[in-house]
Protein backbone atom coordinates (compact mmCIF):
# COMPACT_ATOMS: atom_id res chain seq x y z
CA UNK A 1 -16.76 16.35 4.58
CA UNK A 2 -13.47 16.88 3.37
CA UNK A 3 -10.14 14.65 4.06
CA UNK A 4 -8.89 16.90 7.07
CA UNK A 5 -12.09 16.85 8.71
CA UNK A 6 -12.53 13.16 8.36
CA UNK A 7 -8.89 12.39 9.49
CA UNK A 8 -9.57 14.99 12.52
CA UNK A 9 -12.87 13.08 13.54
CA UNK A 10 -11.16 9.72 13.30
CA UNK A 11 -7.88 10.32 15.35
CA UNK A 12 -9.61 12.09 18.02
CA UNK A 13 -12.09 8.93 18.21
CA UNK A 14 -8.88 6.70 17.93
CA UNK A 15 -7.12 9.05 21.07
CA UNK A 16 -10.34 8.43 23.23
CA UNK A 17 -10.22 4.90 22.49
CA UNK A 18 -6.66 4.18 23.09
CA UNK A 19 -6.91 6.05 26.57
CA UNK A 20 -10.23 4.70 27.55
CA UNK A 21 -9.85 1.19 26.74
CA UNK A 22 -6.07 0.26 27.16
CA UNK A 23 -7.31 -3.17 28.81
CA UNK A 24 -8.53 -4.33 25.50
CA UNK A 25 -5.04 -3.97 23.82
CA UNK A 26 -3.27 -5.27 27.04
CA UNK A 27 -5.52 -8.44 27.50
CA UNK A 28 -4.66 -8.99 23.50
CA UNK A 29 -8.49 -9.66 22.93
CA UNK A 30 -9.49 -10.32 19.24
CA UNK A 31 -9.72 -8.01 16.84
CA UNK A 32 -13.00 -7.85 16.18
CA UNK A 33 -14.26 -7.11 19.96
CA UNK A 34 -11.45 -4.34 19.24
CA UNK A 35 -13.15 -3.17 16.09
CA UNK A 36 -16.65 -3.82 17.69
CA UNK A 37 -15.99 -1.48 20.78
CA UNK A 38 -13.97 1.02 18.64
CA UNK A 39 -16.95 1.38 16.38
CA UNK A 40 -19.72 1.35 18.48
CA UNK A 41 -18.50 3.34 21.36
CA UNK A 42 -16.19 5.70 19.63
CA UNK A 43 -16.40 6.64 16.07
CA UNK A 44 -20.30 6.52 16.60
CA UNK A 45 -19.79 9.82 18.49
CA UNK A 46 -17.58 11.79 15.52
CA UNK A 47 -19.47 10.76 12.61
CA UNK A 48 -23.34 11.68 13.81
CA UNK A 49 -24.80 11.94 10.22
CA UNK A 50 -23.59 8.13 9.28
CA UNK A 51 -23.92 5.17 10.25
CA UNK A 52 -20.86 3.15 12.01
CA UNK A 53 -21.11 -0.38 11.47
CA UNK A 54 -18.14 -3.18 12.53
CA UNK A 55 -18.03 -6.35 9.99
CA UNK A 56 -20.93 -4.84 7.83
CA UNK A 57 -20.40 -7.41 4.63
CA UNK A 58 -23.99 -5.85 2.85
CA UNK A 59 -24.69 -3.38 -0.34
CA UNK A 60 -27.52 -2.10 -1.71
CA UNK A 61 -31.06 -2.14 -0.77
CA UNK A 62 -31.49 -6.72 -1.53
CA UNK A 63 -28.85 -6.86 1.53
CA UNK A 64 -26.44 -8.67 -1.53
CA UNK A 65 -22.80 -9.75 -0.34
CA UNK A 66 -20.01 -7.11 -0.68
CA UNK A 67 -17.64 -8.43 -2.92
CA UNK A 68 -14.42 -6.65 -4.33
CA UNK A 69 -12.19 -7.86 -7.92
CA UNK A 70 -8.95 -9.01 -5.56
CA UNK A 71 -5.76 -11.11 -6.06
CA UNK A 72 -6.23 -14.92 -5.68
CA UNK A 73 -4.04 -14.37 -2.30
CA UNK A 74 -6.17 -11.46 -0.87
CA UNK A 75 -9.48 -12.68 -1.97
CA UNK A 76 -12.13 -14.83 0.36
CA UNK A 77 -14.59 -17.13 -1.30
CA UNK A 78 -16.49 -15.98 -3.72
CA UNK A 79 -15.29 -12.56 -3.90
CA UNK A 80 -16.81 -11.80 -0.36
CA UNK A 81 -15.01 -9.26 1.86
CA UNK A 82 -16.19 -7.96 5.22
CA UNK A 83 -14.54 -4.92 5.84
CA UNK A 84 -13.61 -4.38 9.87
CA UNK A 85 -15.81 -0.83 10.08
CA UNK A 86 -17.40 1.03 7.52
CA UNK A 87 -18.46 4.98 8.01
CA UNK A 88 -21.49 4.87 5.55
CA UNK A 89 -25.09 5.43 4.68
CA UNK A 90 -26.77 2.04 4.55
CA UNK A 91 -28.21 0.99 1.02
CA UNK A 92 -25.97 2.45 -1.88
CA UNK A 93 -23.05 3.22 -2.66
CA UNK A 94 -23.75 7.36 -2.80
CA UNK A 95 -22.17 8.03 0.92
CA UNK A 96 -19.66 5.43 1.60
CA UNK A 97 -17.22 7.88 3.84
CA UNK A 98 -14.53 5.80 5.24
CA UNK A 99 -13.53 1.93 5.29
CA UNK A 100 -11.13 0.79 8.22
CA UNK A 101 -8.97 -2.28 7.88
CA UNK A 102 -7.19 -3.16 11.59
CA UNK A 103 -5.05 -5.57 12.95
CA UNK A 104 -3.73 -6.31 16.17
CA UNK A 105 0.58 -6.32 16.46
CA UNK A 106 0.43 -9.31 17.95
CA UNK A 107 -1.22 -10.64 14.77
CA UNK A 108 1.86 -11.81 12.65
CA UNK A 109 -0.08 -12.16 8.88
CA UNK A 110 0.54 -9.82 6.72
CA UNK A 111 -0.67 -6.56 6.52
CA UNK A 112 -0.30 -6.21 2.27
CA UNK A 113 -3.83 -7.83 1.77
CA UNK A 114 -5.36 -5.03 4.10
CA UNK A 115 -3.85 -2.17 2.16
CA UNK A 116 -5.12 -3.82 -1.24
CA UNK A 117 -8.53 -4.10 0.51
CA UNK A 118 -8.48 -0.51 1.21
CA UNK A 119 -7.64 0.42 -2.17
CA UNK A 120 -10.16 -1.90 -3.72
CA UNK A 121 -13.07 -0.27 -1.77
CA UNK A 122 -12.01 2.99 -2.74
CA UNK A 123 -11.99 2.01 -6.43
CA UNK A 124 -14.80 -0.32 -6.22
CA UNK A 125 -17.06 0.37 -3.23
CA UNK A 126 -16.73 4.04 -3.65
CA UNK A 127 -15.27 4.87 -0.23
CA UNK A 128 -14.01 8.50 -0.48
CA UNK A 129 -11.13 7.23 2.41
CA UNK A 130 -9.13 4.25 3.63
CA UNK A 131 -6.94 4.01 7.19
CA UNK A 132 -5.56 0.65 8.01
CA UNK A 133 -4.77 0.64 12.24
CA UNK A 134 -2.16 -1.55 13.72
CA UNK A 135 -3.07 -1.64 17.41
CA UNK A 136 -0.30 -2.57 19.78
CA UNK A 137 -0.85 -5.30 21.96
CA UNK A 138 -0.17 -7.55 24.81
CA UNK A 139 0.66 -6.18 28.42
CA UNK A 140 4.25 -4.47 27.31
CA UNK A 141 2.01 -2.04 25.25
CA UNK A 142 3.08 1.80 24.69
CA UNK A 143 0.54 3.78 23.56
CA UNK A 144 2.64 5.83 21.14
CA UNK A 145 2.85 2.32 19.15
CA UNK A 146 -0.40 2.75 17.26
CA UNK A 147 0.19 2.88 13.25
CA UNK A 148 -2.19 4.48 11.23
CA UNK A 149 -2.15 4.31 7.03
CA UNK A 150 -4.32 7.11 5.44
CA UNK A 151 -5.52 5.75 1.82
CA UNK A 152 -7.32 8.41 -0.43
């Protein structure tokens, strides 16, 4: 699947989510229930022939830790990362499609750890694509607000 089909697929899932499930971004709710329901409901649809997983933190066939080389600032402990949602084929490496880093706007931290994330997977992990998402939020929300960051 090349990079225009992939970024296709994904922004039409991220449309259909933004319409169908405004209340999420209004009510502010935690990013993960975002990423959970953006996953599971959404980008499950546009990427049949892979598996859509939210705050999958496993490689390989042992189940073994993800872990990515970062900078002492970006890093967890022990090297662990959980990525938000991964586009994938469970087990390997071979078909990692696309990682996805999010945060809500509400969420003031900084958003330069996510972007070295994103690059690290790619360069690490294998993933042939990176988007970060900052999803508005709160009840002043407009949905032209989303930002989207294409690594790849």
């Amino acid at each position: 699947m090349d990079e225009a089909e992939v970024r296709s697929r994904f922004e039409s899932a991220l449309h259909s989510f933004m319409v169908g499930q405004i209340e999420l971004l209004k009510f502010d709710v935690n990013e993960r229930a975002v990423g959970a329901v953006f996953a599971h409901l959404y980008l499950r649809d546009v990427f049949p022939d892979h598996k859509v997983d939210a705050e999958y933190n496993r490689v390989g066939f042992d189940g073994d830790p993800k872990r990515l080389n970062l900078t002492d600032e970006c890093r967890g402990p022990r090297r662990r990362v959980i990525p938000d949602i991964v586009v994938h084929r469970r087990g390997n490496n071979d078909n990692n499609l696309l990682v996805v880093e999010m945060k809500m706007q509400s969420n003031k931290q900084p958003r330069e750890c996510d972007r070295v994330k994103l690059i690290a997977f790619r360069e690490q992990l294998h993933y042939r694509f990176g988007v970060f998402v900052d999803f508005p939020a709160g009840p002043e929300l407009r949905l032209g607000n989303v930002s989207v960051e294409w690594f790849c």
